[in-house]
C-alpha atoms as a PDB file:
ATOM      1  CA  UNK A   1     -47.124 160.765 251.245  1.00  0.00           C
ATOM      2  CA  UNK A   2     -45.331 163.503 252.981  1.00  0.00           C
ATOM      3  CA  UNK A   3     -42.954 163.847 250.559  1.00  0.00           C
ATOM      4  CA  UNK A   4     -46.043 164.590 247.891  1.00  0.00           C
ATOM      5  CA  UNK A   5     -47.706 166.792 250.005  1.00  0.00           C
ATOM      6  CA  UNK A   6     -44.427 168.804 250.806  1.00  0.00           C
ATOM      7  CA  UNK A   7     -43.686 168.722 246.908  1.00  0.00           C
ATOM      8  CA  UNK A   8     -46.974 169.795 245.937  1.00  0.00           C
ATOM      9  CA  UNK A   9     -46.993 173.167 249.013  1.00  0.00           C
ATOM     10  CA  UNK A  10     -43.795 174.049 247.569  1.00  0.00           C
ATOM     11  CA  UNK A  11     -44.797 174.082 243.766  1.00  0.00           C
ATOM     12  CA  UNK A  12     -47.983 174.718 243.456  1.00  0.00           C
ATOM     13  CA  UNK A  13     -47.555 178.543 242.497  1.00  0.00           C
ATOM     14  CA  UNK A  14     -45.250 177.536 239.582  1.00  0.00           C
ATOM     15  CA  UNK A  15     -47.506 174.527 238.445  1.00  0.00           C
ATOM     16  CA  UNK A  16     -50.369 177.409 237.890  1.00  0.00           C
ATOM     17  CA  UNK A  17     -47.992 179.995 236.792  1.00  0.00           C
ATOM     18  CA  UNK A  18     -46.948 177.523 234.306  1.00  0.00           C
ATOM     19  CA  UNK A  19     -49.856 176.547 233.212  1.00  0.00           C
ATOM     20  CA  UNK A  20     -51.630 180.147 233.008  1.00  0.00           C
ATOM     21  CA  UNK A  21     -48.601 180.947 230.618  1.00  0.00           C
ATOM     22  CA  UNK A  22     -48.874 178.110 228.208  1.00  0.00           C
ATOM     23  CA  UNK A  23     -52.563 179.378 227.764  1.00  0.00           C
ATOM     24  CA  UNK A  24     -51.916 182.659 227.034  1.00  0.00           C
ATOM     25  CA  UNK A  25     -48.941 181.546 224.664  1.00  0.00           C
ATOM     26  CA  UNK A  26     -51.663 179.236 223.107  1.00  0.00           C
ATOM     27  CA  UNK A  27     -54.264 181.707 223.115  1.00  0.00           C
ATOM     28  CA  UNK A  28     -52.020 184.530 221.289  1.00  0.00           C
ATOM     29  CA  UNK A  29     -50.711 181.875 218.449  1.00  0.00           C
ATOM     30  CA  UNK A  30     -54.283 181.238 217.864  1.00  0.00           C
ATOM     31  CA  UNK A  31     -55.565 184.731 217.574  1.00  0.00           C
ATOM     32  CA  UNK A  32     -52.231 185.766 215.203  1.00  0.00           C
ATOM     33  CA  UNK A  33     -52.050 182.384 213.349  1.00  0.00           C
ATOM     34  CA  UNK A  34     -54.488 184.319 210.345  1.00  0.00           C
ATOM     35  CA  UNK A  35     -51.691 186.936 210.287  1.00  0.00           C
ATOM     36  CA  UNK A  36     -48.945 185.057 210.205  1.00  0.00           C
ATOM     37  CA  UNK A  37     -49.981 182.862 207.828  1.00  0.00           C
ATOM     38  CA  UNK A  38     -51.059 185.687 205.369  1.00  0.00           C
ATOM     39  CA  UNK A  39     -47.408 187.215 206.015  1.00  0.00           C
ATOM     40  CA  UNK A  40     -45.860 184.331 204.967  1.00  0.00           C
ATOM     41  CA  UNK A  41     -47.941 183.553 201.555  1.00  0.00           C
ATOM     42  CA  UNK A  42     -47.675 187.951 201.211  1.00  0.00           C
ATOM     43  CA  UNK A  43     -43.562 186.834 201.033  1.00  0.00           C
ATOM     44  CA  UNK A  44     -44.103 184.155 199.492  1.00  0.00           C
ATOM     45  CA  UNK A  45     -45.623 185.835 196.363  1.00  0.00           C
ATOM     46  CA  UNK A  46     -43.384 188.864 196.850  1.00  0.00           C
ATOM     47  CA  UNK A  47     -40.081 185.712 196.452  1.00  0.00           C
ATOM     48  CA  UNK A  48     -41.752 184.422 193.542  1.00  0.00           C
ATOM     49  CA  UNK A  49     -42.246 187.898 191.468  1.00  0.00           C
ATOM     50  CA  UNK A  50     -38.559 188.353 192.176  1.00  0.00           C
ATOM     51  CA  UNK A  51     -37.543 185.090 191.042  1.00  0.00           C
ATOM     52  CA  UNK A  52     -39.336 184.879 187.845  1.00  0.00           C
ATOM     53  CA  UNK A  53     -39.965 188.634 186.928  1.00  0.00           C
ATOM     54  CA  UNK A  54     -42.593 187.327 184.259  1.00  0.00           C
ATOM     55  CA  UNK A  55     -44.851 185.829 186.647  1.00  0.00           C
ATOM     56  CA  UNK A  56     -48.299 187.928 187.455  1.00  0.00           C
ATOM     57  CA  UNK A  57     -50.209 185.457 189.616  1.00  0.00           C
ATOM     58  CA  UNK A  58     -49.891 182.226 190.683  1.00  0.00           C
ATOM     59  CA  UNK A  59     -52.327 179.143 190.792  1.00  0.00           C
ATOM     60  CA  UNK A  60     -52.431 176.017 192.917  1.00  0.00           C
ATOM     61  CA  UNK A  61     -51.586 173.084 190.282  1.00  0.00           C
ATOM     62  CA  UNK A  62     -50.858 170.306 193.064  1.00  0.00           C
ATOM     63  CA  UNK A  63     -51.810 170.267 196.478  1.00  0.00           C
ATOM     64  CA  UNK A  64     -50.326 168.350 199.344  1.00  0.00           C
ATOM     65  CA  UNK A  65     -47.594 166.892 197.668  1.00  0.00           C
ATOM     66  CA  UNK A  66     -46.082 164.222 199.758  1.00  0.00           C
ATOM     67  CA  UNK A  67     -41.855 164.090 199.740  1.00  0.00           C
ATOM     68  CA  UNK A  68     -40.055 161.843 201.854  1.00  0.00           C
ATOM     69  CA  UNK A  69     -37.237 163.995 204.247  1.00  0.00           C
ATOM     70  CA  UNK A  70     -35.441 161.140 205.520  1.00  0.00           C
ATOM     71  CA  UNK A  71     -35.706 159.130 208.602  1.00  0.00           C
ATOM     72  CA  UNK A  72     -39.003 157.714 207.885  1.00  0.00           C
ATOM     73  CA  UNK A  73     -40.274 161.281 207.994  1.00  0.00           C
ATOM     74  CA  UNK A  74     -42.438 163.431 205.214  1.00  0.00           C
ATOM     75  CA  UNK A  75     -43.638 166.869 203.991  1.00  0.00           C
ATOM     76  CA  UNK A  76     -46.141 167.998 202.602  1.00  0.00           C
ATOM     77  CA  UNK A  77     -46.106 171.514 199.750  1.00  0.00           C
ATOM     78  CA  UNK A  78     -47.997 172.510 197.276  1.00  0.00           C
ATOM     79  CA  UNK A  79     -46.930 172.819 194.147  1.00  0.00           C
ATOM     80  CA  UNK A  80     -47.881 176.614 192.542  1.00  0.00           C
ATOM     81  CA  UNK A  81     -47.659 177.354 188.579  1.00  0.00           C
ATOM     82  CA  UNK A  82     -46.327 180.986 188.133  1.00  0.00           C
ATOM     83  CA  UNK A  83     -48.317 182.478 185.303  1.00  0.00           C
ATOM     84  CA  UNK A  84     -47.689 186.013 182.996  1.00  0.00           C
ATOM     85  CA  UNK A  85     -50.313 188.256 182.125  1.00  0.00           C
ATOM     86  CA  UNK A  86     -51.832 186.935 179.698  1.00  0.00           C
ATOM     87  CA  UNK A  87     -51.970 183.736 181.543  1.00  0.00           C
ATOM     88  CA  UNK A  88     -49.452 181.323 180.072  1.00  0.00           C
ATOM     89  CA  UNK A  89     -47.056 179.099 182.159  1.00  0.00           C
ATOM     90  CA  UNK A  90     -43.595 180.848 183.239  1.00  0.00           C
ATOM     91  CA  UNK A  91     -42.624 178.877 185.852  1.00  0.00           C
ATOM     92  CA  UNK A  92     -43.155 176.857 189.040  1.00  0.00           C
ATOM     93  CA  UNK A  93     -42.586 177.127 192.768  1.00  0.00           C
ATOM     94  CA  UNK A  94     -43.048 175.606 196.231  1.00  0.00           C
ATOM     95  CA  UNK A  95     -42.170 175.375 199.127  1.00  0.00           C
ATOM     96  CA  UNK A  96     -39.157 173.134 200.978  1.00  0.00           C
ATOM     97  CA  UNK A  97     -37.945 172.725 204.155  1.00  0.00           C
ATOM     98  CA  UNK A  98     -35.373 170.825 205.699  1.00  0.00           C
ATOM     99  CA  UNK A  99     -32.586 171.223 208.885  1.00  0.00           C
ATOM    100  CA  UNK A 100     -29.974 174.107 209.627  1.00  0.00           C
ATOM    101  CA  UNK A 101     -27.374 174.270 211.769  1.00  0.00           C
ATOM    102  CA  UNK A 102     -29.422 176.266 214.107  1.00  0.00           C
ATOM    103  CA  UNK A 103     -33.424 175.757 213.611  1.00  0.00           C
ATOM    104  CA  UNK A 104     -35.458 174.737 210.715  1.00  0.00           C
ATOM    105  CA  UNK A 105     -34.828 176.300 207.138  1.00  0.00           C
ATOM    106  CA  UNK A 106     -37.879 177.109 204.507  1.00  0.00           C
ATOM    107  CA  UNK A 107     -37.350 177.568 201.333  1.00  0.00           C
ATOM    108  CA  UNK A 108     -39.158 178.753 198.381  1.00  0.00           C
ATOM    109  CA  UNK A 109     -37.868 176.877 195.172  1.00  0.00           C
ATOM    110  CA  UNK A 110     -38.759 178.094 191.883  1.00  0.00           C
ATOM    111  CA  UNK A 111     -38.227 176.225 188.700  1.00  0.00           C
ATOM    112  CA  UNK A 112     -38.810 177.207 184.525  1.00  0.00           C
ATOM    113  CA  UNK A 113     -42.209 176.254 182.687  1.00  0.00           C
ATOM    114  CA  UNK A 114     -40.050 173.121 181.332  1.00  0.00           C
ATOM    115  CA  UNK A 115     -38.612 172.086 184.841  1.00  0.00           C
ATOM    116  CA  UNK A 116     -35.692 171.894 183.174  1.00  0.00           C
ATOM    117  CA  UNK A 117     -33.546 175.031 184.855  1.00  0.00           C
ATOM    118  CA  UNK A 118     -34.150 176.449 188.770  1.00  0.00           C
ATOM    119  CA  UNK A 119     -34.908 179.904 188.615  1.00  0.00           C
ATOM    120  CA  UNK A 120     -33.722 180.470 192.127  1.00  0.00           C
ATOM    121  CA  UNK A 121     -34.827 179.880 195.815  1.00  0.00           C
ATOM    122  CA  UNK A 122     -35.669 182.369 198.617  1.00  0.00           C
ATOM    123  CA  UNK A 123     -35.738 182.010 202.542  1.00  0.00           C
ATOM    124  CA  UNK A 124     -38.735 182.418 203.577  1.00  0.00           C
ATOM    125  CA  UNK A 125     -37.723 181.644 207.177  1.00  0.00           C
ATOM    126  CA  UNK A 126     -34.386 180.808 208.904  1.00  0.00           C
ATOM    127  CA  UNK A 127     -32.411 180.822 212.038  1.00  0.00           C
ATOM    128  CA  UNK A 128     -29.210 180.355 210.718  1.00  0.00           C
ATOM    129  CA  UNK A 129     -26.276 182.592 212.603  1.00  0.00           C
ATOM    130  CA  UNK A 130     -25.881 185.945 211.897  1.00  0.00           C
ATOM    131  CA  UNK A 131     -23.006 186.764 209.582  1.00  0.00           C
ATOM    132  CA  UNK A 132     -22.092 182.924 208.623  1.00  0.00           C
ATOM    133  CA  UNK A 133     -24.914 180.884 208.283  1.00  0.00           C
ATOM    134  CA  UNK A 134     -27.769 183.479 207.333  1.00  0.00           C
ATOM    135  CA  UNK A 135     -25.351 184.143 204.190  1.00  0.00           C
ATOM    136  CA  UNK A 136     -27.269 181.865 202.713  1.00  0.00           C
ATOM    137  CA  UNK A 137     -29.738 184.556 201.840  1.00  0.00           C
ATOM    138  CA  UNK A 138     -27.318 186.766 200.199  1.00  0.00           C
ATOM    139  CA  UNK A 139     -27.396 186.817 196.211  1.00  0.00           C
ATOM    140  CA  UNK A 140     -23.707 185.235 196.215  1.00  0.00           C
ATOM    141  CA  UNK A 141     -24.727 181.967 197.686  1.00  0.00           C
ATOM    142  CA  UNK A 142     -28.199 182.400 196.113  1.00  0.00           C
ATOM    143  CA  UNK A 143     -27.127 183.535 192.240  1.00  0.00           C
ATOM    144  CA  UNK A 144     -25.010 180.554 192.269  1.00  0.00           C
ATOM    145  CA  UNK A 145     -28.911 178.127 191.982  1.00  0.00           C
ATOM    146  CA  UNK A 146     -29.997 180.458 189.254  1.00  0.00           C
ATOM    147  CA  UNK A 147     -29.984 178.344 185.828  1.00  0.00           C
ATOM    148  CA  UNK A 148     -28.742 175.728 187.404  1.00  0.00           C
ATOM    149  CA  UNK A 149     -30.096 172.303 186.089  1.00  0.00           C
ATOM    150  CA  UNK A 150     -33.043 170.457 187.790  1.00  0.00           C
ATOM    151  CA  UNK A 151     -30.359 167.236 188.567  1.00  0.00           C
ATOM    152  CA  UNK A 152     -29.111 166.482 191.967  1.00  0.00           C
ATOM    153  CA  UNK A 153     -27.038 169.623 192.974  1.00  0.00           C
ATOM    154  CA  UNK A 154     -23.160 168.956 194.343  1.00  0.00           C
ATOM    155  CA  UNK A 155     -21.953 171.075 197.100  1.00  0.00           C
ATOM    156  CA  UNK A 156     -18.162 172.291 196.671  1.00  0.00           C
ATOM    157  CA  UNK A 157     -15.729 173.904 199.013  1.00  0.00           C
ATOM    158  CA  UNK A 158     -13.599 175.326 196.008  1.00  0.00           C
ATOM    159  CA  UNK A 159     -15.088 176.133 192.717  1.00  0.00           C
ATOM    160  CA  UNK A 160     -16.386 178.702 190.348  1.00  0.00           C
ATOM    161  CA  UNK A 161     -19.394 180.027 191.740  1.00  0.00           C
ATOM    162  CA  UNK A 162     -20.236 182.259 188.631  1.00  0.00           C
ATOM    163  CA  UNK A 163     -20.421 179.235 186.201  1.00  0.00           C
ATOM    164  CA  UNK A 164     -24.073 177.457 186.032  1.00  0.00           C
ATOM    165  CA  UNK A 165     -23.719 173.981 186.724  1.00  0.00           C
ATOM    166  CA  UNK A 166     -24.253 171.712 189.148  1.00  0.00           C
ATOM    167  CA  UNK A 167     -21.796 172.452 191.313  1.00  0.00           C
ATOM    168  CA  UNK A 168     -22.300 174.963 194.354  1.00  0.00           C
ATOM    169  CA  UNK A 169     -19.628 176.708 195.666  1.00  0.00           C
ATOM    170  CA  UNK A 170     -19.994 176.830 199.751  1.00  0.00           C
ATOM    171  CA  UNK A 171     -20.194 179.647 201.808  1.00  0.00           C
ATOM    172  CA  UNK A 172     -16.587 180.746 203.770  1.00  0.00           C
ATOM    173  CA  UNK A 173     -17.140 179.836 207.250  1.00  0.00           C
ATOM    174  CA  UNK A 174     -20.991 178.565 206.761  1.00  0.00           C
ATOM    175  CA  UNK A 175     -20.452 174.922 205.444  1.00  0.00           C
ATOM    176  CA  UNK A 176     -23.293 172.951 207.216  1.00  0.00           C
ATOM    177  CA  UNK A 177     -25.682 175.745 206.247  1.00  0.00           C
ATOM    178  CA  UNK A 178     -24.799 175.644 202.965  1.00  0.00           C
ATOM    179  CA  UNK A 179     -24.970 172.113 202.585  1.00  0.00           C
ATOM    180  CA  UNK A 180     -27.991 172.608 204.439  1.00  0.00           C
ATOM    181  CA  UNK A 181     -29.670 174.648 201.784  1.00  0.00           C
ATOM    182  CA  UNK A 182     -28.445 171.980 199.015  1.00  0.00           C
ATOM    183  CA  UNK A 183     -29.605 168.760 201.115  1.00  0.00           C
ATOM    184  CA  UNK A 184     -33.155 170.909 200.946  1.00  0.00           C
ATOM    185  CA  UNK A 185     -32.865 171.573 197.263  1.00  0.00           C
ATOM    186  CA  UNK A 186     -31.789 167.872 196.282  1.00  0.00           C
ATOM    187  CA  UNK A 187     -34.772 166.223 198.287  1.00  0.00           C
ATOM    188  CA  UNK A 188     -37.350 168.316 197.434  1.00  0.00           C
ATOM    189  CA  UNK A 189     -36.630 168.821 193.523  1.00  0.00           C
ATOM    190  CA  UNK A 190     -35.781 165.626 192.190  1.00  0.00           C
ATOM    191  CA  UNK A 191     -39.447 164.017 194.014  1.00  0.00           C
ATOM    192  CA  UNK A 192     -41.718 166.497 192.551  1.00  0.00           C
ATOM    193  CA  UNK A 193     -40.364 166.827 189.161  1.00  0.00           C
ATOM    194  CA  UNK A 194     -41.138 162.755 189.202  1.00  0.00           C
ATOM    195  CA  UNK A 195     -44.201 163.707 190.794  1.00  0.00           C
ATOM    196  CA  UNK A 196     -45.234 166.295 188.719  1.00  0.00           C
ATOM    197  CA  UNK A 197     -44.344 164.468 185.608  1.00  0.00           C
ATOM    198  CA  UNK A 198     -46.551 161.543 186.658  1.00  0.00           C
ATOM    199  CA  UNK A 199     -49.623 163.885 186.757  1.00  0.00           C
ATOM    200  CA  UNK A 200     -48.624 165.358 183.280  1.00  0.00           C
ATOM    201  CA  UNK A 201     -47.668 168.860 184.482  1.00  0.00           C
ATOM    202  CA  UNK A 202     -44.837 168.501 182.857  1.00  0.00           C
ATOM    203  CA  UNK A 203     -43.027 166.638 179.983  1.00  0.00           C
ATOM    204  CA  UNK A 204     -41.143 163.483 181.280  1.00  0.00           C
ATOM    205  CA  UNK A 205     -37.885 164.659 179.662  1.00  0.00           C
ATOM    206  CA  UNK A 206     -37.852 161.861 176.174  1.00  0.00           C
END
């Protein structure tokens, strides 16, 4: 009992200094959460537009789209169709996420009408290390998904990263990022183009 007593005389301040400070932290995420959440759908849009300059607007097609991440774990996106103008189908995108070699990485993967070719992904958040593993949102590492088929993607260490194939060419001195970004790409796609084919968003490829 004396050992308590003395425990609790000695740390008391930093019990209630610690707990004052995981209510304010609590406190502040709740009164920014509407702000960051409209910040991250304002770059979400702003990705999209970039990746498929056709698209206008975008409309929730699927929502809470269940995709198994390994380990007995899942995600859940939505799945957005990208429309033009005048309203017809140019594309489709959601979002991904997977592991880094530093923190979490999100994605935003956009595919044609057809589902056929990706039209490109963005980072919509990352951690990765500056000047190696946050390469992966330059346009060399990135140009290399554009066109590329909607098949399982292969990550390379040599290769030619200007040909549009399957094959991605890894970043110099940024491998587990890079394969990082592919592991993402692989377990997202291939599940919700079987996904969305089942619900007759899209054509099942016959």
């Amino acid at each position: 009992m004396d050992k308590v007593k003395y425990f609790f005389q000695q740390s008391w301040l930093l019990i209630v200094a610690s707990f004052c400070f995981g209510l304010l932290i609590a406190v502040a995420n709740a009164g920014w959460q509407g702000r960051i959440l409209q910040n991250e759908e304002d770059k979400f849009n702003n990705l999209v537009v970039e990746m498929i300059p056709d698209a206008n607007t975008s409309e929730v097609a699927l929502e809470n789209v269940e995709v198994e991440s390994g380990k007995g774990k899942t995600r859940a996106t939505s799945i957005r169709k990208a429309l033009s103008a005048d309203g017809q189908c140019v594309g489709w995108a959601f979002t991904c996420e997977g592991s880094g070699f530093a923190d979490k990485i999100k994605l935003v993967l956009t595919v044609d009408a057809g589902f056929e070719k990706l039209k490109g992904y963005g980072v919509l958040s990352s951690n990765e290390t500056p000047g190696f593993g946050d390469k992966i949102k330059d346009q060399f590492y990135r140009n290399q998904f554009v066109d590329a088929p909607t098949t399982e993607l292969v990550l390379m260490k040599l290769g030619a990263p200007d040909v549009k194939d399957a094959e991605i060419v890894a970043i110099s001195g940024a491998t587990v990022s890079s394969e990082a970004v592919v592991t993402i790409v692989n377990t997202f796609l291939g599940q919700i183009k079987s996904h969305m084919q089942e619900k007759g968003q899209i054509g099942d490829g016959n």
